[in-house]
Protein backbone atom coordinates (compact mmCIF):
# COMPACT_ATOMS: atom_id res chain seq x y z
CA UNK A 1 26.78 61.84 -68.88
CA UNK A 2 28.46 59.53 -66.27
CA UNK A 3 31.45 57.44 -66.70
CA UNK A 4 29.50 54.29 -67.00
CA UNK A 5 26.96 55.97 -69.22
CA UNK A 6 30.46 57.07 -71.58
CA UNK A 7 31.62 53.69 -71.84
CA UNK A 8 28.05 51.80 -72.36
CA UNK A 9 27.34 54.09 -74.80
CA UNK A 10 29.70 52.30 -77.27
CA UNK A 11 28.47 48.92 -76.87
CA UNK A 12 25.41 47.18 -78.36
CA UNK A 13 23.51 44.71 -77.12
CA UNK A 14 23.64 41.49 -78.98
CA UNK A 15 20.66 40.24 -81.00
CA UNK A 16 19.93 37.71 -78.20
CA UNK A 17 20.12 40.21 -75.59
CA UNK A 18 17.55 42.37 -77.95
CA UNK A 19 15.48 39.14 -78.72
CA UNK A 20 15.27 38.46 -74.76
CA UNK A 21 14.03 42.32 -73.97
CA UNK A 22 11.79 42.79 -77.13
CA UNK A 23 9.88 39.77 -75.52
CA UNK A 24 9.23 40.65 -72.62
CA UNK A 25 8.08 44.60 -74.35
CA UNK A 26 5.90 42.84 -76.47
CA UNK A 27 4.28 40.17 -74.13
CA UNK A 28 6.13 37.20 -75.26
CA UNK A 29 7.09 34.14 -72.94
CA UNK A 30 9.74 31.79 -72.72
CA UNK A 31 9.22 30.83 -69.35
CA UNK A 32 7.46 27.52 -67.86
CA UNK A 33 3.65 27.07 -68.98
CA UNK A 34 3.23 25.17 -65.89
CA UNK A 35 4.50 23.83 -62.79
CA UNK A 36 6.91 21.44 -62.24
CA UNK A 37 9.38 19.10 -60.31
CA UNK A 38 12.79 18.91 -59.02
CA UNK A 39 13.65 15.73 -56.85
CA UNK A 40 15.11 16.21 -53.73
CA UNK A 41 18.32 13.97 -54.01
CA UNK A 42 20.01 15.87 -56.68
CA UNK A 43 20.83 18.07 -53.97
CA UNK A 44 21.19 15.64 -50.95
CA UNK A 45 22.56 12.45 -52.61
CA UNK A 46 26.40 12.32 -51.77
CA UNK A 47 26.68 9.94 -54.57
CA UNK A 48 24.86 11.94 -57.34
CA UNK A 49 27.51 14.73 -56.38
CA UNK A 50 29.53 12.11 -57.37
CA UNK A 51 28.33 11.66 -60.98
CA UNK A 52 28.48 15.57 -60.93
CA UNK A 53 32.02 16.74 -60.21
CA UNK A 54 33.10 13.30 -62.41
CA UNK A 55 30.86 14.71 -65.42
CA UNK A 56 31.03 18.17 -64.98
CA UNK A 57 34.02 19.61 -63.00
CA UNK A 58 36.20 17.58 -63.61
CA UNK A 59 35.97 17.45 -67.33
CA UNK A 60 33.95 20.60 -68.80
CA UNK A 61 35.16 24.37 -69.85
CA UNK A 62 34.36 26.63 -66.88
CA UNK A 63 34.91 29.50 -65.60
CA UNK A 64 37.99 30.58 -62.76
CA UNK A 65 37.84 34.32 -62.63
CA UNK A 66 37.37 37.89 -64.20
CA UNK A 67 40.31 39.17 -66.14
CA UNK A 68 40.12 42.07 -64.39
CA UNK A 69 41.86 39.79 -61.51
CA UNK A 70 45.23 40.14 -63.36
CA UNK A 71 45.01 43.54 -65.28
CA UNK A 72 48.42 44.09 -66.20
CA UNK A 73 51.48 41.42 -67.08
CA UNK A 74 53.78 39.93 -65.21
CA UNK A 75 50.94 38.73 -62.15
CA UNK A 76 50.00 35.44 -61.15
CA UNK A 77 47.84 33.93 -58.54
CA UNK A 78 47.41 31.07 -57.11
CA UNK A 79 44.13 28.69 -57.34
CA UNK A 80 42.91 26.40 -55.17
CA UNK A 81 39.86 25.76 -54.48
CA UNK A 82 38.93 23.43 -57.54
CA UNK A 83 40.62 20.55 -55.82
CA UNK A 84 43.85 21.39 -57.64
CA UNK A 85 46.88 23.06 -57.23
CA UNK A 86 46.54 25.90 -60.24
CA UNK A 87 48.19 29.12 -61.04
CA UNK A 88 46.91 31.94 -63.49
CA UNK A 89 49.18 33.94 -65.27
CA UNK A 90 49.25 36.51 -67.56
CA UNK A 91 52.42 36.75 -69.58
CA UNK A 92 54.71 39.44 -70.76
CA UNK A 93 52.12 39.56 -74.30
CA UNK A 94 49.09 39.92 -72.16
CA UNK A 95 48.39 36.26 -72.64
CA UNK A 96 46.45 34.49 -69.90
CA UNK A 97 47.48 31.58 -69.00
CA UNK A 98 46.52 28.33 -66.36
CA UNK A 99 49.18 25.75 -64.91
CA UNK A 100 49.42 23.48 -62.76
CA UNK A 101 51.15 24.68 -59.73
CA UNK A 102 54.02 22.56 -59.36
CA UNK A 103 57.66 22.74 -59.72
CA UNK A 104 58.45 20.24 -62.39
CA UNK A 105 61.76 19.32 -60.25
CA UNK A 106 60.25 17.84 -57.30
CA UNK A 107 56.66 18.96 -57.14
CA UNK A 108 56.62 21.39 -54.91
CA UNK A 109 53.85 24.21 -55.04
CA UNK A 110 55.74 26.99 -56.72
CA UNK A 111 53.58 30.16 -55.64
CA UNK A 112 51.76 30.00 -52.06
CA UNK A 113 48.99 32.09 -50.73
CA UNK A 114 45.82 33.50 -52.49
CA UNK A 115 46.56 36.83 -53.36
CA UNK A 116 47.70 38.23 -56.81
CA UNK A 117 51.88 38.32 -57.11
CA UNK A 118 53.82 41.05 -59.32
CA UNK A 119 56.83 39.81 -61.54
CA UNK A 120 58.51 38.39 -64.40
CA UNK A 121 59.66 35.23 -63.01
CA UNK A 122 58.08 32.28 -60.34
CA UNK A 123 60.72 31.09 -57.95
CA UNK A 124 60.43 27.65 -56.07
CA UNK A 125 60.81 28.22 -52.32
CA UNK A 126 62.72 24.45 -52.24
CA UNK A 127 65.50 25.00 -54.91
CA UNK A 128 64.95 27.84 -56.65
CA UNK A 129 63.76 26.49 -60.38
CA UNK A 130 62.96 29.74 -61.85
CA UNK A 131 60.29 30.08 -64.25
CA UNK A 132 58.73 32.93 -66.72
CA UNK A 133 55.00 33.57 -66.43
CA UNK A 134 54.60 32.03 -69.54
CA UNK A 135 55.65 28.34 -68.30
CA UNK A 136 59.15 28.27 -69.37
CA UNK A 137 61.98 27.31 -66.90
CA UNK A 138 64.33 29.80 -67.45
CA UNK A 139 66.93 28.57 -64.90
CA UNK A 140 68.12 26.18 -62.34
CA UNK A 141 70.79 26.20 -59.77
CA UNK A 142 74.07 24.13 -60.34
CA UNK A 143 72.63 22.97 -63.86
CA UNK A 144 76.29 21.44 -64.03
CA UNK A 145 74.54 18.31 -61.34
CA UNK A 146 71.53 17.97 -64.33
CA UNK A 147 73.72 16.74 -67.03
CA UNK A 148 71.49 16.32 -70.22
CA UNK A 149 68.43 18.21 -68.85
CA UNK A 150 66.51 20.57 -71.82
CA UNK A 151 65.00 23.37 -69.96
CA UNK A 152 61.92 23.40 -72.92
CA UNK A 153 61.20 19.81 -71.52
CA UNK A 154 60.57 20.97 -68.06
CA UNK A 155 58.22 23.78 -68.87
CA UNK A 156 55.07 24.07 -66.09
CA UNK A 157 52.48 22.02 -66.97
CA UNK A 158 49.77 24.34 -68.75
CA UNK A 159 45.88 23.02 -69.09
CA UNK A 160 43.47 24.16 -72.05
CA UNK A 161 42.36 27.83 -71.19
CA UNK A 162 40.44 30.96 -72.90
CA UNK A 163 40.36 33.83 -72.25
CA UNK A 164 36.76 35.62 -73.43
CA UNK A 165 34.28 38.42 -72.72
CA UNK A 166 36.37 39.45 -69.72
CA UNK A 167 36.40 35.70 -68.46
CA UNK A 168 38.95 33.48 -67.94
CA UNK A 169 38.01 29.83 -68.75
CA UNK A 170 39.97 26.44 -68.20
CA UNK A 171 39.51 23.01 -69.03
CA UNK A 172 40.45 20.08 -66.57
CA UNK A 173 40.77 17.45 -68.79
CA UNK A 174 42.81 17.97 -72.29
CA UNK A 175 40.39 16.39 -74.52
CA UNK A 176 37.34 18.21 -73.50
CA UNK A 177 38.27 21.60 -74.98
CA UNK A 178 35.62 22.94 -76.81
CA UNK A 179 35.34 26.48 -75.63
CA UNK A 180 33.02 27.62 -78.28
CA UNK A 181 29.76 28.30 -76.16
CA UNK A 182 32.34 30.69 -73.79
CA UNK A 183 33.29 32.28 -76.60
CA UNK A 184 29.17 32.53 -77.65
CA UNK A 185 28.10 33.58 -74.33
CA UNK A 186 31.57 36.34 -74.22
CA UNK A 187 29.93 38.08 -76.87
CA UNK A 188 26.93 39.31 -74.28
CA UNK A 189 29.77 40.41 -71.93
CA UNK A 190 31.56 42.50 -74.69
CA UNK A 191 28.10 44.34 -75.24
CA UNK A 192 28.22 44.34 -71.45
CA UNK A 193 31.81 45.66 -71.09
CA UNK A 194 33.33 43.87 -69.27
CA UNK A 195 36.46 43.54 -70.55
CA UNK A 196 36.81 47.49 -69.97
CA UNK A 197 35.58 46.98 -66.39
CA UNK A 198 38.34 46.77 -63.02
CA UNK A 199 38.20 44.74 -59.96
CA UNK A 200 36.81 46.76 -56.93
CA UNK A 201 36.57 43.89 -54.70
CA UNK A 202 36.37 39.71 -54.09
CA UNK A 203 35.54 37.50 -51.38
CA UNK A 204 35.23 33.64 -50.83
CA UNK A 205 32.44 32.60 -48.77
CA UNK A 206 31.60 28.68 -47.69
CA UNK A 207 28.12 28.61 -47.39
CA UNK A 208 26.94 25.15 -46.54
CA UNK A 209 24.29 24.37 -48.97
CA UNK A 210 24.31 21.96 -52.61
CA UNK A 211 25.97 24.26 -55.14
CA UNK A 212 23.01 23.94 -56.80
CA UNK A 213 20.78 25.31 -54.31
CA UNK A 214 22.70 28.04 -54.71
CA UNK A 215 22.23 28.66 -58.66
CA UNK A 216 18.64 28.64 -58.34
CA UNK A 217 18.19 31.59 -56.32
CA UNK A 218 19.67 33.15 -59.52
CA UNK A 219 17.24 30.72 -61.61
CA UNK A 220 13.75 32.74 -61.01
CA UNK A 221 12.56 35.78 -59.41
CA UNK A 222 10.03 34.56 -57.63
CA UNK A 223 11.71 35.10 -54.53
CA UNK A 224 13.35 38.78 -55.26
CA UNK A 225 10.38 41.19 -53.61
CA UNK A 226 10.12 38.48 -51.01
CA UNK A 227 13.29 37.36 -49.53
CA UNK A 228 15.51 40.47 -50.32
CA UNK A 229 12.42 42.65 -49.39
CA UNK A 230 14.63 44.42 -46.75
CA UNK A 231 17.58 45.11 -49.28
CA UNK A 232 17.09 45.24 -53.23
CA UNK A 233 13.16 43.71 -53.01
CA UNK A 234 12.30 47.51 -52.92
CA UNK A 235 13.72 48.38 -56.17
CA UNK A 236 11.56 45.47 -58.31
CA UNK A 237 8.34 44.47 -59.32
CA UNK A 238 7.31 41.47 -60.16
CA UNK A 239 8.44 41.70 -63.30
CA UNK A 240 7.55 40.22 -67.10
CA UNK A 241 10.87 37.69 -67.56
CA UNK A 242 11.77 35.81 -70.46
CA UNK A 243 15.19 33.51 -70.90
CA UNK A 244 17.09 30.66 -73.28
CA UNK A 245 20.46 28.92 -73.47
CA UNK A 246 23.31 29.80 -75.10
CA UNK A 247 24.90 25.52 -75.10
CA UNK A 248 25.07 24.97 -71.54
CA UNK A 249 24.83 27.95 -70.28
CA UNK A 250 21.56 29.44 -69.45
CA UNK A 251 20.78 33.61 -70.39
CA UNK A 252 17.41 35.43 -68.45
CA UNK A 253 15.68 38.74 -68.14
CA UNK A 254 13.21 39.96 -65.93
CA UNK A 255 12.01 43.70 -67.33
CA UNK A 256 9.59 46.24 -65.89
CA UNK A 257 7.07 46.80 -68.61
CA UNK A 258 5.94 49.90 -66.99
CA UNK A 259 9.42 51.41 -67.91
CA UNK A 260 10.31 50.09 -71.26
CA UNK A 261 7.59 51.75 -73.45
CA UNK A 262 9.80 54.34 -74.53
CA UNK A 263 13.23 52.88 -74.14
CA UNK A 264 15.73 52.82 -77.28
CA UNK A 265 16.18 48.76 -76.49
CA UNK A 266 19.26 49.25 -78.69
CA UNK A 267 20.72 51.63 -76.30
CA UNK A 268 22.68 50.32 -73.53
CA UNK A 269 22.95 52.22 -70.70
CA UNK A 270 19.01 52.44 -71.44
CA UNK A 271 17.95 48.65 -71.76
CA UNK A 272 20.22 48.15 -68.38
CA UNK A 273 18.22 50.74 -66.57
CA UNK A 274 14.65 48.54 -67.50
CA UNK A 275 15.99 45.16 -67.84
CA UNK A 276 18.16 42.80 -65.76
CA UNK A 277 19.86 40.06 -67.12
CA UNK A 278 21.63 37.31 -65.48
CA UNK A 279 23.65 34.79 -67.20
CA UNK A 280 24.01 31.15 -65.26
CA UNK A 281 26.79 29.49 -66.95
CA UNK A 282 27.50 25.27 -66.38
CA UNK A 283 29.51 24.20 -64.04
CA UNK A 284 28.54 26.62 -61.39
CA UNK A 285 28.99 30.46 -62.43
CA UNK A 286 27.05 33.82 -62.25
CA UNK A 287 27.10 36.75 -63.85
CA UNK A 288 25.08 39.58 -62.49
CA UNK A 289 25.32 43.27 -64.53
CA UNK A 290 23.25 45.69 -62.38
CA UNK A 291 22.74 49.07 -64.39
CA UNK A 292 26.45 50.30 -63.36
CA UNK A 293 28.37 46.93 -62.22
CA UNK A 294 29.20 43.54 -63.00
CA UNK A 295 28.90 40.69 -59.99
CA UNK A 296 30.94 37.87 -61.32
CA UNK A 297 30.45 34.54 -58.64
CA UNK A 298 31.98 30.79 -59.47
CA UNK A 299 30.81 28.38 -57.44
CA UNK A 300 33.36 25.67 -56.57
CA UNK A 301 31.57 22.26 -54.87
CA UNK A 302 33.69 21.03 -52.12
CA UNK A 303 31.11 18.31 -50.72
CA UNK A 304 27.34 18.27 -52.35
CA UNK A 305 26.67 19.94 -48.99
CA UNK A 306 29.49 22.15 -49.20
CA UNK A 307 30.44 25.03 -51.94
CA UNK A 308 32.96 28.05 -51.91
CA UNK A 309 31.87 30.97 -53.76
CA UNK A 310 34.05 33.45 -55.56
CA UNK A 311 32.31 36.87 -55.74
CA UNK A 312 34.09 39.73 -57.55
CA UNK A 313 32.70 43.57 -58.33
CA UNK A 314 33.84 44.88 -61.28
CA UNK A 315 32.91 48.40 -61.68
CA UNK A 316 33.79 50.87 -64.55
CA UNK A 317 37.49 52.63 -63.41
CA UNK A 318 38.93 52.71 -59.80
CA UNK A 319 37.76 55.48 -57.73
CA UNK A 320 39.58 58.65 -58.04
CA UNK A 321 37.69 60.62 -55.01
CA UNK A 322 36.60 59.01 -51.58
CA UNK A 323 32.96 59.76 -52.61
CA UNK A 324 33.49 57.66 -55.91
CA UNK A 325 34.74 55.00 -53.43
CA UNK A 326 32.37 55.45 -50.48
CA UNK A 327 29.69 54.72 -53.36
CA UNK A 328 31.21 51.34 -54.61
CA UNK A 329 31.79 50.66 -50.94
CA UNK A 330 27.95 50.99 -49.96
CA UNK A 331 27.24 48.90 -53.51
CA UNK A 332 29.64 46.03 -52.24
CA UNK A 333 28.23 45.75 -48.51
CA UNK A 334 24.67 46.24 -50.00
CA UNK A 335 25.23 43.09 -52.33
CA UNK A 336 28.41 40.81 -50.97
CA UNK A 337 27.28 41.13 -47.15
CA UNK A 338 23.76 41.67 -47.57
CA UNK A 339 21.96 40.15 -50.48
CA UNK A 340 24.01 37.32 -51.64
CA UNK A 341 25.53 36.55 -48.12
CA UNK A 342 22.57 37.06 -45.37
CA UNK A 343 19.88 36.34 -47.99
CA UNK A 344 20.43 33.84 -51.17
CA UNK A 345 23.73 32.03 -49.58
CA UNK A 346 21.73 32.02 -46.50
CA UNK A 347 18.42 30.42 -48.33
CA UNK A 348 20.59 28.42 -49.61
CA UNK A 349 21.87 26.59 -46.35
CA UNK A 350 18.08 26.81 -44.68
CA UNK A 351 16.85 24.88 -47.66
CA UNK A 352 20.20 22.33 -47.52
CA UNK A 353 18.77 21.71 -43.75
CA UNK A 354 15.42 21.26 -44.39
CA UNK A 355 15.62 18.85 -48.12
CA UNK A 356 18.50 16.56 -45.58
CA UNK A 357 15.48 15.74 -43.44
CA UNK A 358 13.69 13.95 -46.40
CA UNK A 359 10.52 15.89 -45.59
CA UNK A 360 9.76 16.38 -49.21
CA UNK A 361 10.64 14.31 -52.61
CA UNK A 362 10.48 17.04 -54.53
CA UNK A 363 10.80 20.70 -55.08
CA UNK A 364 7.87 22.49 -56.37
CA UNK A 365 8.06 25.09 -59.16
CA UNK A 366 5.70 27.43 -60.31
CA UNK A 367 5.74 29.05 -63.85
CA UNK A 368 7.73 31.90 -62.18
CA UNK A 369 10.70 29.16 -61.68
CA UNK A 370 11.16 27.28 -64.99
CA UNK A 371 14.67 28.60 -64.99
CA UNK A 372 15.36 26.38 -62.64
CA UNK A 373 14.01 23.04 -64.02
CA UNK A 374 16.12 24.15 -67.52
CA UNK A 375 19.20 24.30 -65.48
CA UNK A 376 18.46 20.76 -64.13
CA UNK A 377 17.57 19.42 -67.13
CA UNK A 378 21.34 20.33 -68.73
CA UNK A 379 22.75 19.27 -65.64
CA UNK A 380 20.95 15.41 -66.51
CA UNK A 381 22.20 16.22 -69.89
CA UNK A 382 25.78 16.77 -69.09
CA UNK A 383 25.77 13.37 -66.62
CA UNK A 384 24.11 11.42 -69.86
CA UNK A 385 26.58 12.50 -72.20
CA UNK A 386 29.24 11.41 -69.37
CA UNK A 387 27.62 7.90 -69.35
């Protein structure tokens, strides 16, 4: 039995995991009856973007990376690309935390660059305001000049976070906190492992495409034999899919019946072998298990033509041979550079191109896609409840 196979082994998939496979082994579907629409200007309509990163980003829980990005504590890393300054920490307890990052003396950004930092204590580059990775300031230079200043009133300036599933989830706005459907959706991820899992690799890409446009290639897999027929296409079928939401977030299979008559669904390392899942989470996040790795990707909307993407491989223990890690190596290439990169980001900006020309309303779904008009649909949700 392999590593992965030792670890799987003491997880259980969750009843909605279970409920999700048993369909699909016993001919039952959640998917779309019939085709349907998407209009074009969700994705091409500057000012719709708008009424997204107002309704969405800039006020709902969401996802900002794996936890497996700060493993031990005493690290921190710098944030940026959700339009503000942040800084993730994990403390000298284990806690994660997310600030603001900015020195509370004159506002300077306390930690620079993009990579993960080691230590007990953040110092400002300007003055040297020292703080703990917890928040506190724990000193200042000539405190003698800042007569009457209380250190626990100058703390960094922390925003709602949670830390879940192997997830770590903020909030932008204080009174939009409600982190229960992370904490519903972690539960698939503990079956999953994840929190056991450690960081083999992460990139940022800019692909110029609606951030949208991006999720749905994750939506349906319609496309899977088709577009990645020179990668992973190879390796599927067409396969029986079923799918629901968990709040927000939406949860989807796609099995190959031919393989799952006599699988132990409750097994695993088995039902991972037959069935993929893939877990689209509101705002913009994936989360991809293949039968031996997680794919974790956040998408973060610069321009409704413009989105970074965060991908991260978690795998089960760092490699302790060159084989182990020529293996993870090929699996990263295979999926960063090839199938997400050249093929979905890649779809992704083709189809940006071609909707900007206003050649068609609407997008056209077959029964194979109805992931995709779900997603919409609690996307028009999310801007309703906005007003």
């Amino acid at each position: 039995m392999s590593a992965v196979d030792t670890k799987q082994s003491t997880h259980r998939p969750t009843d909605g995991m279970l409920a999700l496979a048993r369909d699909i082994a016993e001919g039952r579907k959640r998917d779309a009856a019939e085709a349907s629409t998407v209009p074009t200007h969700v994705y091409t309509d500057p000012e719709y973007w708008a009424r997204e990163k107002a309704a969405i980003y800039d006020r709902m829980p969401q996802i900002l990376c794996p936890s497996a990005l700060l493993p031990d504590p005493g690290m921190a890393v710098p944030h940026d690309a959700t339009g503000r300054p942040l800084l993730i920490t994990r403390d000298a307890q284990g806690l994660a935390h997310v600030f603001l990052n900015v020195c509370r003396h004159r506002g300077t950004r306390l930690v620079e660059g993009h990579e993960v930092q080691c230590g007990k204590k953040l110092v400002c580059p300007y003055h040297a305001w020292t703080y703990a990775v917890d928040g506190r300031l724990l000193a200042l230079p000539r405190a003698d000049t800042f007569p009457g200043l209380d250190k626990g009133d100058y703390g960094l300036v922390e925003l709602p976070s949670r830390e879940t599933g192997g997830l770590i989830w903020f909030c932008p706005k204080e009174g939009h906190t409600d982190f229960s459907f992370a904490e519903e959706i972690g539960a698939d991820f503990d079956a999953l492992g994840m929190s056991d899992q450690v960081l083999f690799r992460r990139k940022t890409h800019e692909v110029a495409g609606n951030w949208k446009l991006i999720m749905d290639a994750f939506l349906e897999s319609y496309h899977v034999t088709r577009l990645h027929a020179k990668t992973i296409g190879p390796f599927f079928k067409d396969g029986a899919t079923s799918g629901d939401m968990i709040g927000p977030h939406a949860r989807s299979a796609v099995g190959r019946l031919e393989d799952m008559e006599s699988v132990d669904l409750t097994d695993m390392a088995a039902l991972r072998r037959v069935v993929t899942y893939a877990y689209q989470m509101l705002p913009g996040a994936l989360v991809i298990p293949s039968p031996d790795y997680i794919n974790v990707m956040v998408m973060m909307p610069q321009a409704h033509d413009r989105t970074l993407v965060e991908d991260f491989m978690l795998i089960p223990e760092h490699p302790a041979t060159e084989k182990a890690r020529d293996h993870w190596e090929r699996s990263w290439a295979l999926l960063d550079g090839g199938v997400f990169a050249s093929e979905d980001f890649r779809a992704a900006e083709l189809g940006q191109q071609g909707l900007a020309t206003g050649a068609i309303p609407h997008l056209t779904l077959g029964t194979m896609e109805g992931g995709i008009r779900r997603y919409h649909e609690t996307v028009e949700e999310a801007l309703r409840a906005a007003g």
